[in-house]
C-alpha atoms as a PDB file:
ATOM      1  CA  UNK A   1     -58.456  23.953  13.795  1.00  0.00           C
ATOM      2  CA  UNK A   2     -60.052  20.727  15.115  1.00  0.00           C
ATOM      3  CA  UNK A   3     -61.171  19.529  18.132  1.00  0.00           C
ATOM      4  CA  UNK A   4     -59.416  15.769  19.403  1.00  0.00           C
ATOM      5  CA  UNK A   5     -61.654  12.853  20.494  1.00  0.00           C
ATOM      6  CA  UNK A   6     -59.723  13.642  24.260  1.00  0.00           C
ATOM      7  CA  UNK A   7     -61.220  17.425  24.137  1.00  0.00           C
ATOM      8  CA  UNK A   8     -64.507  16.679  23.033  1.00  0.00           C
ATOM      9  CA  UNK A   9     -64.758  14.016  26.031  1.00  0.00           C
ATOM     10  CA  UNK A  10     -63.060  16.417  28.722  1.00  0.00           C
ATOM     11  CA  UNK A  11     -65.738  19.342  27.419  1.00  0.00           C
ATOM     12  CA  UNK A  12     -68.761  16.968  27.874  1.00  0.00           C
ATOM     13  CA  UNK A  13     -67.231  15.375  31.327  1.00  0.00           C
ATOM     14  CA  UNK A  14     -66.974  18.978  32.445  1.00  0.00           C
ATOM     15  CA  UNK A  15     -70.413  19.791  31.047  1.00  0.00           C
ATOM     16  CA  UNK A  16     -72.363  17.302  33.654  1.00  0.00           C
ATOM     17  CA  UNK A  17     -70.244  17.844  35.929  1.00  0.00           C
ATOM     18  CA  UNK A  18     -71.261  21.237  35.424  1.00  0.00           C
ATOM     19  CA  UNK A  19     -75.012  20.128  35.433  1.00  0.00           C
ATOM     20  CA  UNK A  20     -75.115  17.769  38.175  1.00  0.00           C
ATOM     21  CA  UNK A  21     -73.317  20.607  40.558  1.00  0.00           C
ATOM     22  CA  UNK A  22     -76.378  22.792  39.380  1.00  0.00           C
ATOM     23  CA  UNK A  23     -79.164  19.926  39.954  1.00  0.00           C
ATOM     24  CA  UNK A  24     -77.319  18.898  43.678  1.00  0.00           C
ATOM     25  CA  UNK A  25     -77.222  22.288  44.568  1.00  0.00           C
ATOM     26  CA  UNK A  26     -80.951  22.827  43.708  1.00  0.00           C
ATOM     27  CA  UNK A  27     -82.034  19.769  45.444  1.00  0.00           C
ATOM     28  CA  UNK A  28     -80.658  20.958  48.707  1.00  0.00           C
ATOM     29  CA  UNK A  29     -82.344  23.801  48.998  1.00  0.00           C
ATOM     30  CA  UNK A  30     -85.821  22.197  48.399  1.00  0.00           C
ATOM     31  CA  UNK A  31     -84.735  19.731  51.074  1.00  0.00           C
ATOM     32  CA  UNK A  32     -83.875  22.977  53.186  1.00  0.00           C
ATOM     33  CA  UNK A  33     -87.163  24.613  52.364  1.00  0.00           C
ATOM     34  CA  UNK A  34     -89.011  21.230  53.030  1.00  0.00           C
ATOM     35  CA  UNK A  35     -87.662  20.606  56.036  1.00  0.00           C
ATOM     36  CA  UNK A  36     -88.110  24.174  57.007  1.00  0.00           C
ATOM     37  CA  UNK A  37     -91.787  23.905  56.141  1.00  0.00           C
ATOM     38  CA  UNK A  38     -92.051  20.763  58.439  1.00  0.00           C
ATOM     39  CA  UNK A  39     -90.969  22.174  60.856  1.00  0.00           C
ATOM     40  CA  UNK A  40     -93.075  25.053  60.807  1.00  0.00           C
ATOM     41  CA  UNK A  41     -96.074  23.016  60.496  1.00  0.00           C
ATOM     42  CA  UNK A  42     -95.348  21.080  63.308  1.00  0.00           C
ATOM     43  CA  UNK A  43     -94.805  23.957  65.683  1.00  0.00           C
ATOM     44  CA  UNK A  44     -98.270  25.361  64.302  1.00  0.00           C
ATOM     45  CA  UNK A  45    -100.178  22.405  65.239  1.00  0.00           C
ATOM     46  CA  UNK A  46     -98.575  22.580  68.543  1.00  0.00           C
ATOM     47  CA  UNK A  47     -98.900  25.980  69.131  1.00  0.00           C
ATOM     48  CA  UNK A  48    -102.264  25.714  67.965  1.00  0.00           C
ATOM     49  CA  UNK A  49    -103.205  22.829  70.763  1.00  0.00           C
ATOM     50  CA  UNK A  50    -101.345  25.025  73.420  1.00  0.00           C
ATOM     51  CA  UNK A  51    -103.510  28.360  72.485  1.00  0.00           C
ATOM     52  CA  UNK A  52    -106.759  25.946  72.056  1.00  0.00           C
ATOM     53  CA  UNK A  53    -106.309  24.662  75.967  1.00  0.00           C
ATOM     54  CA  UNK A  54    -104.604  27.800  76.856  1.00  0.00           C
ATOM     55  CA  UNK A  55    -108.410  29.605  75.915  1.00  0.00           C
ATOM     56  CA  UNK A  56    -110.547  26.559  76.931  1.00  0.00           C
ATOM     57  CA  UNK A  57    -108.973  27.324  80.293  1.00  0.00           C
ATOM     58  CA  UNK A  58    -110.315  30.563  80.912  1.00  0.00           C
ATOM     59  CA  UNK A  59    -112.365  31.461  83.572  1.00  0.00           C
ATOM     60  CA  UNK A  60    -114.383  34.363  81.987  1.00  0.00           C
ATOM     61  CA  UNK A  61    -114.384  36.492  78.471  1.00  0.00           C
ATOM     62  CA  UNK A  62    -111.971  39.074  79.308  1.00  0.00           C
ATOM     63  CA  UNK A  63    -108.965  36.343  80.164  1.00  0.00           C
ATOM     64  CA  UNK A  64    -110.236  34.650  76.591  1.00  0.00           C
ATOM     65  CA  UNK A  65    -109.821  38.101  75.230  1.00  0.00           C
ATOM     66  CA  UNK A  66    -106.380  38.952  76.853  1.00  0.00           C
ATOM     67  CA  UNK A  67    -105.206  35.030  76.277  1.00  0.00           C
ATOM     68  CA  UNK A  68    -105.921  35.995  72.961  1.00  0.00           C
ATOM     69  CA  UNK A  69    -104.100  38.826  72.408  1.00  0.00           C
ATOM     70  CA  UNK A  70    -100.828  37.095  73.956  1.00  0.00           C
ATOM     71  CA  UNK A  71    -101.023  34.438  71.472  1.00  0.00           C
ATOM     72  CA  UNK A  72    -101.118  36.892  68.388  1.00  0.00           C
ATOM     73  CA  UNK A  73     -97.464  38.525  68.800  1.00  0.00           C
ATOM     74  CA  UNK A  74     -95.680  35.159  69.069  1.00  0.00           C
ATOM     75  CA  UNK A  75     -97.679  34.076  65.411  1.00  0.00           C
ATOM     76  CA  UNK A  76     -96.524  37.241  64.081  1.00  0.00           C
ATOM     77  CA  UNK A  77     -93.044  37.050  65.233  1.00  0.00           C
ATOM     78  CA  UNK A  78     -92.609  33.262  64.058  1.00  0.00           C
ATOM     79  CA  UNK A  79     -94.151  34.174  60.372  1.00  0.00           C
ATOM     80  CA  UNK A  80     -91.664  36.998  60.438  1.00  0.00           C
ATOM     81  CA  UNK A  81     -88.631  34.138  61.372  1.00  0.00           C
ATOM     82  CA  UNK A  82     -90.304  31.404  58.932  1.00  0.00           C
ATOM     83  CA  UNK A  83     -89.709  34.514  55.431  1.00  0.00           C
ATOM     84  CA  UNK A  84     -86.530  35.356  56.913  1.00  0.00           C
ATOM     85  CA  UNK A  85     -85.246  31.633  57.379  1.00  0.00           C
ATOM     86  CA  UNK A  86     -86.786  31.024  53.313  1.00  0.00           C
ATOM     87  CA  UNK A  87     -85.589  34.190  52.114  1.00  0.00           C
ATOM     88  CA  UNK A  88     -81.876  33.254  53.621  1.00  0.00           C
ATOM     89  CA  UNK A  89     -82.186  29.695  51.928  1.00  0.00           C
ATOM     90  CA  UNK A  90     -82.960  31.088  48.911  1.00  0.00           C
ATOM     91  CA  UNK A  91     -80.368  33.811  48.812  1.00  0.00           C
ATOM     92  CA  UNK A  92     -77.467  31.349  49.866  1.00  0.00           C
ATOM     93  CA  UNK A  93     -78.716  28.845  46.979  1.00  0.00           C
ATOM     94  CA  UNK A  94     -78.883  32.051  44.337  1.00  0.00           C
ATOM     95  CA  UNK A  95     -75.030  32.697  45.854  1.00  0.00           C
ATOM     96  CA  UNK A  96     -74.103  29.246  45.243  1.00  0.00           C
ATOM     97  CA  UNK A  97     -75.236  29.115  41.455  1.00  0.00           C
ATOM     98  CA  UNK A  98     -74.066  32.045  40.546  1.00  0.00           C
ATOM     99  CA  UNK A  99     -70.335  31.316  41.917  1.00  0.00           C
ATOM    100  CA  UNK A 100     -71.253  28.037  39.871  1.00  0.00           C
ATOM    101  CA  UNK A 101     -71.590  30.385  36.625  1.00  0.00           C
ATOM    102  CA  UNK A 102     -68.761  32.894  37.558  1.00  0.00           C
ATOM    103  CA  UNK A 103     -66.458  29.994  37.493  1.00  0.00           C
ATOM    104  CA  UNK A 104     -67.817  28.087  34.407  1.00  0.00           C
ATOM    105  CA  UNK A 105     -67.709  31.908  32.912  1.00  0.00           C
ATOM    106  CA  UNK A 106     -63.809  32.128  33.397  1.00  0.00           C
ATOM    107  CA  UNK A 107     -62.761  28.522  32.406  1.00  0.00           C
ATOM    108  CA  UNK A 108     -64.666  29.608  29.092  1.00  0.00           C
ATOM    109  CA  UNK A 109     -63.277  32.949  28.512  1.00  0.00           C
ATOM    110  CA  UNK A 110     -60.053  31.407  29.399  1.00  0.00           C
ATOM    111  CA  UNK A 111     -60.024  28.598  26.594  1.00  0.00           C
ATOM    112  CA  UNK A 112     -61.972  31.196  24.475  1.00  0.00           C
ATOM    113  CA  UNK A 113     -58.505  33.194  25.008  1.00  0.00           C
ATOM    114  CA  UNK A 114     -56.152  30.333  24.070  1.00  0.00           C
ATOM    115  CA  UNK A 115     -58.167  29.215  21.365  1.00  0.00           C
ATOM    116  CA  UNK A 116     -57.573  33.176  19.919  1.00  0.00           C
ATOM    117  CA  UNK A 117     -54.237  32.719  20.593  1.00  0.00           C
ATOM    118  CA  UNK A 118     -54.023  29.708  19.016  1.00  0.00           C
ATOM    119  CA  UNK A 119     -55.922  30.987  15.657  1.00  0.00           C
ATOM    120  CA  UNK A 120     -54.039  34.435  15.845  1.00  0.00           C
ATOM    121  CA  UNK A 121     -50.328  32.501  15.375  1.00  0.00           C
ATOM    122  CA  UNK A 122     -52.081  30.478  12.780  1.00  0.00           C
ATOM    123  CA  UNK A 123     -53.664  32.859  10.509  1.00  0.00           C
ATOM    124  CA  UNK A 124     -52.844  34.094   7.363  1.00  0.00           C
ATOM    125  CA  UNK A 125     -51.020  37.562   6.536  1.00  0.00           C
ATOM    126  CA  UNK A 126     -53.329  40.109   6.906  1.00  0.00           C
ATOM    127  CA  UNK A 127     -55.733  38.809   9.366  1.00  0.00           C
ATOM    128  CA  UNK A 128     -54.870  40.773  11.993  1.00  0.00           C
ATOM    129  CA  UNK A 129     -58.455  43.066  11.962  1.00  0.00           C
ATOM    130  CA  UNK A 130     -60.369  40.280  12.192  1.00  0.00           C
ATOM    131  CA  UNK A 131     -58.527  39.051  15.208  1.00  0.00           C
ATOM    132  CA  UNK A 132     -58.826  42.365  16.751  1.00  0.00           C
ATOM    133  CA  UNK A 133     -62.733  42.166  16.065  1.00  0.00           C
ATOM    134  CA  UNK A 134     -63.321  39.256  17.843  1.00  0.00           C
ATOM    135  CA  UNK A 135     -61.050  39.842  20.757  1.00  0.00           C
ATOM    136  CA  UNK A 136     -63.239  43.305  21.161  1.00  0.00           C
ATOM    137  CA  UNK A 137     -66.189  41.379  20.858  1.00  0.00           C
ATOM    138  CA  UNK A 138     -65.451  38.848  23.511  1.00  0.00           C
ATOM    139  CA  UNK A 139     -63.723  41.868  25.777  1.00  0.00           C
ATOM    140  CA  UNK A 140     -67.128  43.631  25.242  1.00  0.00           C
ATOM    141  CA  UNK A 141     -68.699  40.280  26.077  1.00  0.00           C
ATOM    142  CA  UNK A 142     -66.744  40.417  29.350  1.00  0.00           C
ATOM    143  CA  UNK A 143     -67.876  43.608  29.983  1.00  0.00           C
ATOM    144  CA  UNK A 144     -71.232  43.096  29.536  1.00  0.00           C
ATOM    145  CA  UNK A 145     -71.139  39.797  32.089  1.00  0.00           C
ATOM    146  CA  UNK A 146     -69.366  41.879  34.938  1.00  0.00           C
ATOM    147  CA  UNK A 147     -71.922  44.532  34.658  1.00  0.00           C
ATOM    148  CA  UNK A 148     -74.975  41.869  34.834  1.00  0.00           C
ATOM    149  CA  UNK A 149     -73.126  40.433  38.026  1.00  0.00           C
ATOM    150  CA  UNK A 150     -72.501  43.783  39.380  1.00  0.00           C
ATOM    151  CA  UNK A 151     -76.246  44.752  38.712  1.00  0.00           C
ATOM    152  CA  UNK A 152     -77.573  41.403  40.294  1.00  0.00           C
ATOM    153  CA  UNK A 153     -75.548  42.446  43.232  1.00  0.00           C
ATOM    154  CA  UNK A 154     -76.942  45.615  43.834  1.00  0.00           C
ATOM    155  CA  UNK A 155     -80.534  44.071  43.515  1.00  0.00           C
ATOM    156  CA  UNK A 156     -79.560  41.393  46.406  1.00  0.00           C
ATOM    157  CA  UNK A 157     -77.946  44.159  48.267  1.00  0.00           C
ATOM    158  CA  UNK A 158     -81.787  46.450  47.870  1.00  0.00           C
ATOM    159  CA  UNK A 159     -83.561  43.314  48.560  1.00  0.00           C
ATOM    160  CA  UNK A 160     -81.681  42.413  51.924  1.00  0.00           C
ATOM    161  CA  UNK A 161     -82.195  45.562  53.078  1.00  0.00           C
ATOM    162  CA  UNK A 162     -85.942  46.019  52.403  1.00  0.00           C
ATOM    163  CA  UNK A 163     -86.539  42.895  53.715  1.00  0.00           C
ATOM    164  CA  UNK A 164     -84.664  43.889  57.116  1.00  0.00           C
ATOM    165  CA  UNK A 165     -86.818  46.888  57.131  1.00  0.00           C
ATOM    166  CA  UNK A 166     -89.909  45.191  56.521  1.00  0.00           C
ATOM    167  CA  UNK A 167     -89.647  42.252  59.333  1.00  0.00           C
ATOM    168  CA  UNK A 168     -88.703  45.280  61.652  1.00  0.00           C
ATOM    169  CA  UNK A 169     -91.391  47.303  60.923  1.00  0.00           C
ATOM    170  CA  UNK A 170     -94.133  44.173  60.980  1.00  0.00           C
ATOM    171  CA  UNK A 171     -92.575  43.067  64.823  1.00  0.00           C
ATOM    172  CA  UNK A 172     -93.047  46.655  65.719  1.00  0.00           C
ATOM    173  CA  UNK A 173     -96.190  47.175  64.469  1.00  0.00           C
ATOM    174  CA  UNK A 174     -97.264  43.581  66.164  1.00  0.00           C
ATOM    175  CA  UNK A 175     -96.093  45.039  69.291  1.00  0.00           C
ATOM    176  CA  UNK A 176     -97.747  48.174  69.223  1.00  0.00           C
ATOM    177  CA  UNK A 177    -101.062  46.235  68.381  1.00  0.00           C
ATOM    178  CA  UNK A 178    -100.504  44.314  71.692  1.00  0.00           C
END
């Protein structure tokens, strides 16, 4: 069985296409996380300015000390916001490539299939075991994938939720500290 000049041009048309996807989708998320670090370095220097006045205002050490104090929770509470808001950008770009590889995974298993087909009404007498072998190797294959995705889920699934608990517990313990 060959492969026509038309194939060969569709497989590397689809191929970067394939790559390009992958490369636009990175690049958006390191314009997200750039933009989100901006951001967050702007609102330090301001918030830095506001506590600096805010402290070379007071009238005596114990408003310096309780000026502070104030200006700890919000810190702790915007760090908290600032993993949260990278954490989410990363997770939605880790969604996005792997519904890039899902579907690039079933367009291959799917020509994989015809191409069996194809080779299984073509073979000789007698080659029906090895047919069979390689259509339990790429169910197997299958298998194997489904379980990796399933797994990778889980680990998201773990991850979210420790890292719910985690921002919780750090805003309560920066309010208890206050």
């Amino acid at each position: 069985m060959s492969i026509n000049p038309e194939q060969f041009a569709a497989a590397n048309k689809a191929a970067v296409e394939s790559m390009l996807s992958v490369a636009n989708t990175a690049l958006a998320s390191a314009e997200r996380i750039a933009s989100l670090n901006l951001e967050t370095a702007r609102a330090a220097v301001a918030d830095s300015v506001s506590g600096a006045k805010a402290l070379m205002g007071a009238k005596d050490v114990q408003e310096a000390l309780t000026i502070q104090a104030s200006l700890a929770q919000p810190s702790v509470e915007k760090a908290v916001a600032y993993g949260k808001s990278v954490y989410e950008i990363s997770t939605q770009t880790q969604e996005q490539l792997v519904k890039m590889v899902e579907a690039q995974f079933g367009d291959f298993q799917k020509n994989v299939a015809d191409m069996l087909e194809k080779a299984a009404k073509s073979a000789p007498a007698g080659s029906d075991m090895a047919v069979a072998a390689v259509q339990g190797a790429i169910a197997a294959a299958n298998s194997a994938f489904d379980n990796m995705r399933k797994a990778a889920q889980q680990v998201t699934d773990m991850t979210q939720k420790n890292i719910a608990t985690a921002t919780s517990a750090t805003t309560q313990a920066a309010k208890k500290a206050k």
